[in-house]
PDB file of N, CA and C in Angstrom:
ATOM      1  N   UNK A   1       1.268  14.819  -6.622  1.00  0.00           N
ATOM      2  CA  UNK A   1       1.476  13.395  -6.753  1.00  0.00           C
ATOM      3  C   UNK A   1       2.771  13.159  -7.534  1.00  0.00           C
ATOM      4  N   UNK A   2       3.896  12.575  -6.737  1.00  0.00           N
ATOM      5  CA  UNK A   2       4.580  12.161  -7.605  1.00  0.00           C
ATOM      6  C   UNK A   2       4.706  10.447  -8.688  1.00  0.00           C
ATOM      7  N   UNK A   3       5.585  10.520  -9.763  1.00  0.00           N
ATOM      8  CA  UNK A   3       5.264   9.604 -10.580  1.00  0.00           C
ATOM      9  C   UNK A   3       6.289   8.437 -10.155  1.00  0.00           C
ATOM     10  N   UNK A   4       5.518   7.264 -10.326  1.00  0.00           N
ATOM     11  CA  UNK A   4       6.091   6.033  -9.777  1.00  0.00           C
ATOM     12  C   UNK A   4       7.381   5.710  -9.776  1.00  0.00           C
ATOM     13  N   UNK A   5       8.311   5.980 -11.178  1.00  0.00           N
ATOM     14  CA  UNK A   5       9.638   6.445 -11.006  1.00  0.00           C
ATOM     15  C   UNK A   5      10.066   6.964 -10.142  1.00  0.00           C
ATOM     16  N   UNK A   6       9.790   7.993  -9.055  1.00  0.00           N
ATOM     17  CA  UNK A   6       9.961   8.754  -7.925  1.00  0.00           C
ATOM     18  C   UNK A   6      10.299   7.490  -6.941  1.00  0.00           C
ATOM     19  N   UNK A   7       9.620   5.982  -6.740  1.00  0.00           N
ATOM     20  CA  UNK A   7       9.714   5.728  -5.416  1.00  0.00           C
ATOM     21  C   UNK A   7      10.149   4.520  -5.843  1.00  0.00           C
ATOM     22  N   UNK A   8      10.233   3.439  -7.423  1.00  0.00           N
ATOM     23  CA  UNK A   8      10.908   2.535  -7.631  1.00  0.00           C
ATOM     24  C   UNK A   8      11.421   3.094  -9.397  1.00  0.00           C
ATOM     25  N   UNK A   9      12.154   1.727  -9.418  1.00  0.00           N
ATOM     26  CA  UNK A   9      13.089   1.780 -10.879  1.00  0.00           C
ATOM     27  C   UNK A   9      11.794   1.082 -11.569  1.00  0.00           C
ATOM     28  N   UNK A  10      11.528   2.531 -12.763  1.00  0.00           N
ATOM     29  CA  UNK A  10      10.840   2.035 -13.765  1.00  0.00           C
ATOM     30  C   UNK A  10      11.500   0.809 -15.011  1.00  0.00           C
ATOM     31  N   UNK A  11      12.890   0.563 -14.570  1.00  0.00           N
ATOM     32  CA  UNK A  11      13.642  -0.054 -15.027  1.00  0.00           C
ATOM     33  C   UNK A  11      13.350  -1.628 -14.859  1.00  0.00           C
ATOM     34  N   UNK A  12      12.783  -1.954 -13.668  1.00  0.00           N
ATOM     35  CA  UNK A  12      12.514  -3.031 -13.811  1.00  0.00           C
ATOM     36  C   UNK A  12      11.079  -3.500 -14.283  1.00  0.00           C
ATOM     37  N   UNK A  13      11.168  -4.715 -14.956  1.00  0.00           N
ATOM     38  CA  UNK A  13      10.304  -4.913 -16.381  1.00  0.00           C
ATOM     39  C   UNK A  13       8.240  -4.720 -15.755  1.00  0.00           C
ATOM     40  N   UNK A  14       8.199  -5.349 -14.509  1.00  0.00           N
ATOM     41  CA  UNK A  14       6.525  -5.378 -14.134  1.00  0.00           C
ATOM     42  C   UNK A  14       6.192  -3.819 -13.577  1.00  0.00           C
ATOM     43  N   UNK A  15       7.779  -2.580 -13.182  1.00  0.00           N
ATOM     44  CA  UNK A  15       7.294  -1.707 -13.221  1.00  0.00           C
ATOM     45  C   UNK A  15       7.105  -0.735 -14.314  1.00  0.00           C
ATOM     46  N   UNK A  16       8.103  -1.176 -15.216  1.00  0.00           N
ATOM     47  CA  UNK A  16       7.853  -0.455 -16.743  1.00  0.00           C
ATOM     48  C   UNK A  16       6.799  -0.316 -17.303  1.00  0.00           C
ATOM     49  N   UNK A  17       5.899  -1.543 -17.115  1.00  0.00           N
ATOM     50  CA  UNK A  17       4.972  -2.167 -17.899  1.00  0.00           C
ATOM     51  C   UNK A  17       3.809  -1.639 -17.179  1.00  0.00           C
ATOM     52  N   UNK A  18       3.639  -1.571 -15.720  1.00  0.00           N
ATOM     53  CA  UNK A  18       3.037  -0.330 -14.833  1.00  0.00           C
ATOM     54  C   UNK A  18       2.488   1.004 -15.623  1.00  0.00           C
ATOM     55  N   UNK A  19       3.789   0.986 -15.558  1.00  0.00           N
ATOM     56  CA  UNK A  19       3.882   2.555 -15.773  1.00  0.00           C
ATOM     57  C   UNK A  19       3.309   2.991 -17.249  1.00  0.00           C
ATOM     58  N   UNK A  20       3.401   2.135 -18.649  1.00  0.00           N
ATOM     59  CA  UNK A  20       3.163   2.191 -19.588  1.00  0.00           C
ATOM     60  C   UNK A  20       1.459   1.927 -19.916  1.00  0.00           C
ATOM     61  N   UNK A  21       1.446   0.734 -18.989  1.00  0.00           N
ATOM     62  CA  UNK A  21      -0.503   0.423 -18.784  1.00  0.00           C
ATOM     63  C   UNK A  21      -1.601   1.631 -18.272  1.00  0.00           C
ATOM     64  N   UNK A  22      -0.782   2.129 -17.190  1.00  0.00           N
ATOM     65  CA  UNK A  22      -1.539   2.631 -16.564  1.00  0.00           C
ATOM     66  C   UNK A  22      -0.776   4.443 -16.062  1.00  0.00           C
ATOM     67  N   UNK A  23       0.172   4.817 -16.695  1.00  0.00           N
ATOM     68  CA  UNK A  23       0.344   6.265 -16.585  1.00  0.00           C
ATOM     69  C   UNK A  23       1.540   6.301 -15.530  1.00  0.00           C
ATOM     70  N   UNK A  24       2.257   7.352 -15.561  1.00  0.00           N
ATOM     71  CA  UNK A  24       3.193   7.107 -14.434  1.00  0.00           C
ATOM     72  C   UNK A  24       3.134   7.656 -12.913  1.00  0.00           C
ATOM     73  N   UNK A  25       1.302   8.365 -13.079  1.00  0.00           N
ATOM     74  CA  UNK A  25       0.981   8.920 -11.891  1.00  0.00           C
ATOM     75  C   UNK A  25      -0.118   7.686 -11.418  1.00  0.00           C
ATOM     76  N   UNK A  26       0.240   6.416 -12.154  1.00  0.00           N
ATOM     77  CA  UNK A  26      -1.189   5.608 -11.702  1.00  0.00           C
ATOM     78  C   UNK A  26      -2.195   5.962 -11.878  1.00  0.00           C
ATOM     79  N   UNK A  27      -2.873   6.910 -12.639  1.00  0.00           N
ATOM     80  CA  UNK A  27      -4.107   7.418 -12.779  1.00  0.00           C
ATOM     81  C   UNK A  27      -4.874   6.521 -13.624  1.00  0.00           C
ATOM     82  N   UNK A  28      -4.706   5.682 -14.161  1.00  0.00           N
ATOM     83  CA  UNK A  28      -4.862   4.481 -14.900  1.00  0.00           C
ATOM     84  C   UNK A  28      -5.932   3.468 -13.985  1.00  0.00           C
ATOM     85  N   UNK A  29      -5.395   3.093 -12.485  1.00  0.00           N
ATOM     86  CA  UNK A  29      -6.281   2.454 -11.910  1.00  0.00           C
ATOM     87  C   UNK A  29      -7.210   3.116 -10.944  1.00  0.00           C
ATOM     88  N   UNK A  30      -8.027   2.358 -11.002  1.00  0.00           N
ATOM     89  CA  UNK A  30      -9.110   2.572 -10.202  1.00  0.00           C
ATOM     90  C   UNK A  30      -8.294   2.881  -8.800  1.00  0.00           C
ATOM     91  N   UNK A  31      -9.129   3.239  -7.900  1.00  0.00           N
ATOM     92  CA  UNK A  31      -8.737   3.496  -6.121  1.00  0.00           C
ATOM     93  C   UNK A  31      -8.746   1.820  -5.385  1.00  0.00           C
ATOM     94  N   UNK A  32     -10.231   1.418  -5.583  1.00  0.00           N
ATOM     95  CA  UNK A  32      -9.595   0.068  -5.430  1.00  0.00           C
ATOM     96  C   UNK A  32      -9.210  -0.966  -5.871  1.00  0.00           C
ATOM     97  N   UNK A  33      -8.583  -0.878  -7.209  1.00  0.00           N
ATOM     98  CA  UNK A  33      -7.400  -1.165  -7.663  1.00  0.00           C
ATOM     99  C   UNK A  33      -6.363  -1.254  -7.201  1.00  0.00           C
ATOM    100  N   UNK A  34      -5.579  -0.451  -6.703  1.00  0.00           N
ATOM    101  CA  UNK A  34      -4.467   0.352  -5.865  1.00  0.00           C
ATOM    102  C   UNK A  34      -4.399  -0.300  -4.723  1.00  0.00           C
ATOM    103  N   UNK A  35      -5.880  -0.352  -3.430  1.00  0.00           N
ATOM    104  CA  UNK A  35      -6.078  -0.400  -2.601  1.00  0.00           C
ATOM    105  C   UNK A  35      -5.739  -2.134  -2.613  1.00  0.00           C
ATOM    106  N   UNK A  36      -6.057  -2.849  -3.597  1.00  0.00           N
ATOM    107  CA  UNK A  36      -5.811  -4.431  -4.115  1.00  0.00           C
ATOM    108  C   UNK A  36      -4.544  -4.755  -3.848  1.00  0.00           C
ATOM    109  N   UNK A  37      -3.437  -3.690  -4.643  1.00  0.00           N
ATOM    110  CA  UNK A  37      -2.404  -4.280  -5.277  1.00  0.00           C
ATOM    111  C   UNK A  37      -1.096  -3.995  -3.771  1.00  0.00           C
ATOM    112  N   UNK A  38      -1.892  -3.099  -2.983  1.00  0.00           N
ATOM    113  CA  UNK A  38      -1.151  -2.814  -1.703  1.00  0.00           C
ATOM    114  C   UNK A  38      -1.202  -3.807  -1.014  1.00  0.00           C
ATOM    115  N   UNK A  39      -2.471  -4.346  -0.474  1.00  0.00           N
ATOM    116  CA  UNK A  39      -2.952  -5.837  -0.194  1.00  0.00           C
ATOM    117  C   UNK A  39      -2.009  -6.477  -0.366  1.00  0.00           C
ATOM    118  N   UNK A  40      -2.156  -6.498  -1.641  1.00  0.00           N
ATOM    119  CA  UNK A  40      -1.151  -7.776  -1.881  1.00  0.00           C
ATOM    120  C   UNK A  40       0.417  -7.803  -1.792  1.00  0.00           C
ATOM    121  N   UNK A  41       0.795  -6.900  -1.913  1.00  0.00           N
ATOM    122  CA  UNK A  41       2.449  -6.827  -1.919  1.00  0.00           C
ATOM    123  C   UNK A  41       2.397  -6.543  -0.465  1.00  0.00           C
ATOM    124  N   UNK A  42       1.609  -6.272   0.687  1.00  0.00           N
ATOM    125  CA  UNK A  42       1.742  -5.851   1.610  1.00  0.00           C
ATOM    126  C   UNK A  42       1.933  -7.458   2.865  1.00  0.00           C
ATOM    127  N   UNK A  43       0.799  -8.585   2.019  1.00  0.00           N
ATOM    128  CA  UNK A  43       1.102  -9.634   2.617  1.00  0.00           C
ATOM    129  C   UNK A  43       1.961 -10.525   1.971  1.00  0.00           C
ATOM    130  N   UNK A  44       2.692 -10.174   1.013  1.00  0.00           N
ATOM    131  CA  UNK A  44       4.035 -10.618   0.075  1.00  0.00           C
ATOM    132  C   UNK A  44       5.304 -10.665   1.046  1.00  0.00           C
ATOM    133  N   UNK A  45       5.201  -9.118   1.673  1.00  0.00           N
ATOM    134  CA  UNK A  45       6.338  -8.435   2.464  1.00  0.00           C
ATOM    135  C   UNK A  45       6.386  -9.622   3.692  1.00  0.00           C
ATOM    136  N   UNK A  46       5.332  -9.913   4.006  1.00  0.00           N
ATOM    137  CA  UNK A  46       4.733 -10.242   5.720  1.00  0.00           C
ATOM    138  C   UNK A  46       5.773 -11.689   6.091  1.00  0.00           C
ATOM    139  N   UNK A  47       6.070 -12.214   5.527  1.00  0.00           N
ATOM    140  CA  UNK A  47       7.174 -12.943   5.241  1.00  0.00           C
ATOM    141  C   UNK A  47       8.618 -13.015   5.892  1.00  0.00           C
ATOM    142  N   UNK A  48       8.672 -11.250   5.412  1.00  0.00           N
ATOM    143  CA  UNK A  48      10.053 -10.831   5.744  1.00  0.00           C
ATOM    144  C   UNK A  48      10.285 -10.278   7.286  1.00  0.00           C
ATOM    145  N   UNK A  49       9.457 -10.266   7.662  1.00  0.00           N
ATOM    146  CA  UNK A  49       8.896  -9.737   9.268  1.00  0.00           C
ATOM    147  C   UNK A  49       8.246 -10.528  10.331  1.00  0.00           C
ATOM    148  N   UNK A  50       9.048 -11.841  10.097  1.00  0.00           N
ATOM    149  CA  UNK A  50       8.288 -12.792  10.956  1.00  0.00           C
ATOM    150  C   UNK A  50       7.618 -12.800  12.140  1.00  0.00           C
ATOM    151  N   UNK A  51       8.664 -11.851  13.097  1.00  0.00           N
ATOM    152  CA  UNK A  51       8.290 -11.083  15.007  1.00  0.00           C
ATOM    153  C   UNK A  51       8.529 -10.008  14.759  1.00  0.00           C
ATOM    154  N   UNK A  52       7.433  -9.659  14.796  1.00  0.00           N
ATOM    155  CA  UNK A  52       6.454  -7.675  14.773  1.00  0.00           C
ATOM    156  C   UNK A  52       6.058  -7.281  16.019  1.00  0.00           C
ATOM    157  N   UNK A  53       6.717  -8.294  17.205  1.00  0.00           N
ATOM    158  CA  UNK A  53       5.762  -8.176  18.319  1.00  0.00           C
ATOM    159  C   UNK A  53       3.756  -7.784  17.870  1.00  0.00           C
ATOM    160  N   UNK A  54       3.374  -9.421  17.697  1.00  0.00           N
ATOM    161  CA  UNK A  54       2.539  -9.741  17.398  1.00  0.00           C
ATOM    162  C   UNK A  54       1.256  -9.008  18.540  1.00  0.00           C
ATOM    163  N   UNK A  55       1.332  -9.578  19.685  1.00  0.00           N
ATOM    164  CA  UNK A  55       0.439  -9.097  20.619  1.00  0.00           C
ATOM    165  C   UNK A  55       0.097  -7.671  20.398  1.00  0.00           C
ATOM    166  N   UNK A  56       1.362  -6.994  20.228  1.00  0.00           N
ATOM    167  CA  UNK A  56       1.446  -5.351  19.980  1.00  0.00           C
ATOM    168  C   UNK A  56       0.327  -4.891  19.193  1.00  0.00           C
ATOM    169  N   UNK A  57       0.613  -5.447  17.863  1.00  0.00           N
ATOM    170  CA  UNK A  57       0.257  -4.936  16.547  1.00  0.00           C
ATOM    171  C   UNK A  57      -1.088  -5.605  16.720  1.00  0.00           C
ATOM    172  N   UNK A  58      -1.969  -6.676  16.808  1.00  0.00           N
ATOM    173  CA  UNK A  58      -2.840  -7.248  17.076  1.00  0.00           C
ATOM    174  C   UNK A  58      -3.705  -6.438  17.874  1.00  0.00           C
ATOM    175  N   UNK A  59      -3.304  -5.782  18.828  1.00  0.00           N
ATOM    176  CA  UNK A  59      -4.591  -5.124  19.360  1.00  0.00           C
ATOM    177  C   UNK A  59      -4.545  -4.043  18.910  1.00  0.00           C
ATOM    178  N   UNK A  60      -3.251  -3.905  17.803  1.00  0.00           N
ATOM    179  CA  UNK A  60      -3.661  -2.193  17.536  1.00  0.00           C
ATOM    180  C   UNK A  60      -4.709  -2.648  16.325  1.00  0.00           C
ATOM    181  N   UNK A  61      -4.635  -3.728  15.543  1.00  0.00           N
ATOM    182  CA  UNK A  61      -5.386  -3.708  14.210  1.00  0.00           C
ATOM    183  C   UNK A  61      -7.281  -4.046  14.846  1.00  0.00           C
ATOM    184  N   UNK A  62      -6.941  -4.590  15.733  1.00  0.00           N
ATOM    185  CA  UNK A  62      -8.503  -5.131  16.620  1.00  0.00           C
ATOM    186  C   UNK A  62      -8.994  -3.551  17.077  1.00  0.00           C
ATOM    187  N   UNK A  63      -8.043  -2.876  17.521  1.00  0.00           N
ATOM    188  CA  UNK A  63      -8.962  -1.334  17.599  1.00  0.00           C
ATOM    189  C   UNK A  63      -8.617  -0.492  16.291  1.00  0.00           C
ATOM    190  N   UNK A  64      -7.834  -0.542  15.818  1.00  0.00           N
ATOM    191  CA  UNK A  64      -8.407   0.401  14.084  1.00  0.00           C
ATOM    192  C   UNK A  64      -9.784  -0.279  13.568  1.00  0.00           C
ATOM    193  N   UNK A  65      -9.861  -1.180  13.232  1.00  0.00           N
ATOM    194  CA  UNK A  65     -10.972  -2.307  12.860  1.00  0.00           C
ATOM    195  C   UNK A  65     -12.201  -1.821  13.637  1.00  0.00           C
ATOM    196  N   UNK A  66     -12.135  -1.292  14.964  1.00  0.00           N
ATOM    197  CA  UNK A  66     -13.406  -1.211  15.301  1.00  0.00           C
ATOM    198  C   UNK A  66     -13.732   0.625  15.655  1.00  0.00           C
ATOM    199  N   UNK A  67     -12.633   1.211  15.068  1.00  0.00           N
ATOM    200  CA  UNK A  67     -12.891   2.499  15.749  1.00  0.00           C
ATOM    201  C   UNK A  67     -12.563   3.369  13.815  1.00  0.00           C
ATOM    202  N   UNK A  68     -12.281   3.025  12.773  1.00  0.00           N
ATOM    203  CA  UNK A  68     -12.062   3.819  11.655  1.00  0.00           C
ATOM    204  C   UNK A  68     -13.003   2.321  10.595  1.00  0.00           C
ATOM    205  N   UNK A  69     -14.116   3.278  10.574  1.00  0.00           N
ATOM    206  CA  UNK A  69     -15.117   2.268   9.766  1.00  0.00           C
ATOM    207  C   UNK A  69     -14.993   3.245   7.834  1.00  0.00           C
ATOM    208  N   UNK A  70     -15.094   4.785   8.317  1.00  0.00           N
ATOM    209  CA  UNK A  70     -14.866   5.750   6.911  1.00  0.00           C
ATOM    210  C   UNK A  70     -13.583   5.303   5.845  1.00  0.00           C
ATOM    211  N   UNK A  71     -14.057   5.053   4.830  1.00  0.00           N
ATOM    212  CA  UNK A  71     -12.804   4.447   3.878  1.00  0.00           C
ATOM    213  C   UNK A  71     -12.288   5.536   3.670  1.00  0.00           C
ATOM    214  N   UNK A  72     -12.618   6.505   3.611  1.00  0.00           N
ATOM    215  CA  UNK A  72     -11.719   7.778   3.279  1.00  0.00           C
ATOM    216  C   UNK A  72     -10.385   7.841   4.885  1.00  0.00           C
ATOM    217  N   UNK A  73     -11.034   7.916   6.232  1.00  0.00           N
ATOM    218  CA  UNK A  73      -9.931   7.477   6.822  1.00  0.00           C
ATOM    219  C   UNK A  73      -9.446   6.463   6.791  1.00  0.00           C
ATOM    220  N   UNK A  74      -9.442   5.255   5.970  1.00  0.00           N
ATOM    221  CA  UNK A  74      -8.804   3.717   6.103  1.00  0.00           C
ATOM    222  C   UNK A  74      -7.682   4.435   5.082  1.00  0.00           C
ATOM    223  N   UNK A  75      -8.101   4.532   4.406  1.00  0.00           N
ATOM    224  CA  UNK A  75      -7.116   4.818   3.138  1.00  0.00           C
ATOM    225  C   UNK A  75      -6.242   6.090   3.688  1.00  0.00           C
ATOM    226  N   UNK A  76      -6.408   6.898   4.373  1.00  0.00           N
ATOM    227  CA  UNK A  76      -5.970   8.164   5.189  1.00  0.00           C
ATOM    228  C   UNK A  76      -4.452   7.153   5.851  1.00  0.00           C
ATOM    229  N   UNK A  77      -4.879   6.643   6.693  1.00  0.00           N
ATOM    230  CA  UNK A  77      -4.254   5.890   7.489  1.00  0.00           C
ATOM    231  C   UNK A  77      -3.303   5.051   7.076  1.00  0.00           C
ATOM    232  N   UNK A  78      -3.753   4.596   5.806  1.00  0.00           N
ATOM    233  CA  UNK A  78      -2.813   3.820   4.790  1.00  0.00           C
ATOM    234  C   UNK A  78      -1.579   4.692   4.483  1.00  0.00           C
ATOM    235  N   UNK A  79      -2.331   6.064   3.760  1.00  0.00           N
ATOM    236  CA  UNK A  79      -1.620   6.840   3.168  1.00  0.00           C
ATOM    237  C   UNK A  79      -0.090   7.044   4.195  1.00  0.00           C
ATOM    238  N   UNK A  80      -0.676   7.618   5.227  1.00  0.00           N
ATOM    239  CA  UNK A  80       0.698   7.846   6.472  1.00  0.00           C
ATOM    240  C   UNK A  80       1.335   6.889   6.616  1.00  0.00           C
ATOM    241  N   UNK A  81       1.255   5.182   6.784  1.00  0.00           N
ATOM    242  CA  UNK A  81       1.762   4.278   7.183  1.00  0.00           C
ATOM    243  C   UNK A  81       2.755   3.883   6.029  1.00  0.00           C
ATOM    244  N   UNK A  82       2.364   3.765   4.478  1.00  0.00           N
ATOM    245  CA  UNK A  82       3.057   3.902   3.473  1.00  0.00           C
ATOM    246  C   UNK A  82       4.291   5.153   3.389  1.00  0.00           C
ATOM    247  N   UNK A  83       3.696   6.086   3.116  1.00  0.00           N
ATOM    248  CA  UNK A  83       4.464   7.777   3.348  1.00  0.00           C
ATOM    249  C   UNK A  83       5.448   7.387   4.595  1.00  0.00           C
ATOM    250  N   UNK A  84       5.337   6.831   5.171  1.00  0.00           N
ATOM    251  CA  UNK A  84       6.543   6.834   6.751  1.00  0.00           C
ATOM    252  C   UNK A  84       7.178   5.698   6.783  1.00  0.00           C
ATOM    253  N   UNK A  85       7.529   4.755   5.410  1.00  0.00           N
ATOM    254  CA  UNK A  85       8.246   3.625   5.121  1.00  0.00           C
ATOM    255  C   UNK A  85       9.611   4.192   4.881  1.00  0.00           C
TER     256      UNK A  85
END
């Protein structure tokens, strides 16, 4: 696991303060904690991506939704989609 410094500037002040709360490997929060705070910066982003070719992505989330029910693969799946940003 690398430490959050690795993927942003602990330099800026809400990640400093991150990093100081809660460790710089995140070990500090809970899993769904984490799983929260992705959520949220994830529909923060959604903004910036107005045409995703909607239809596309829509039936892909209508079949993840009905075919990966195991949170260990939701979060699996997360993991790669994050990791390949």
């Amino acid at each position: 696991m690398k430490p959050i410094g690795y993927y942003v500037d602990t330099k800026i002040p809400v990640v400093g303060e991150i990093e100081q709360s809660f460790g710089s490997c995140l070990q500090g929060l809970t899993k769904e904690q984490k799983i929260y705070l992705v959520f949220n910066l994830a529909g923060n982003l959604e903004d910036s991506f107005p045409y995703v070719h909607p239809a596309n992505i829509e039936e892909l989330c209508s079949k993840i939704n009905k075919e990966i029910s195991e949170e260990s693969d939701a979060i699996g799946l997360m993991k790669a989609l994050v990791n390949s940003l």
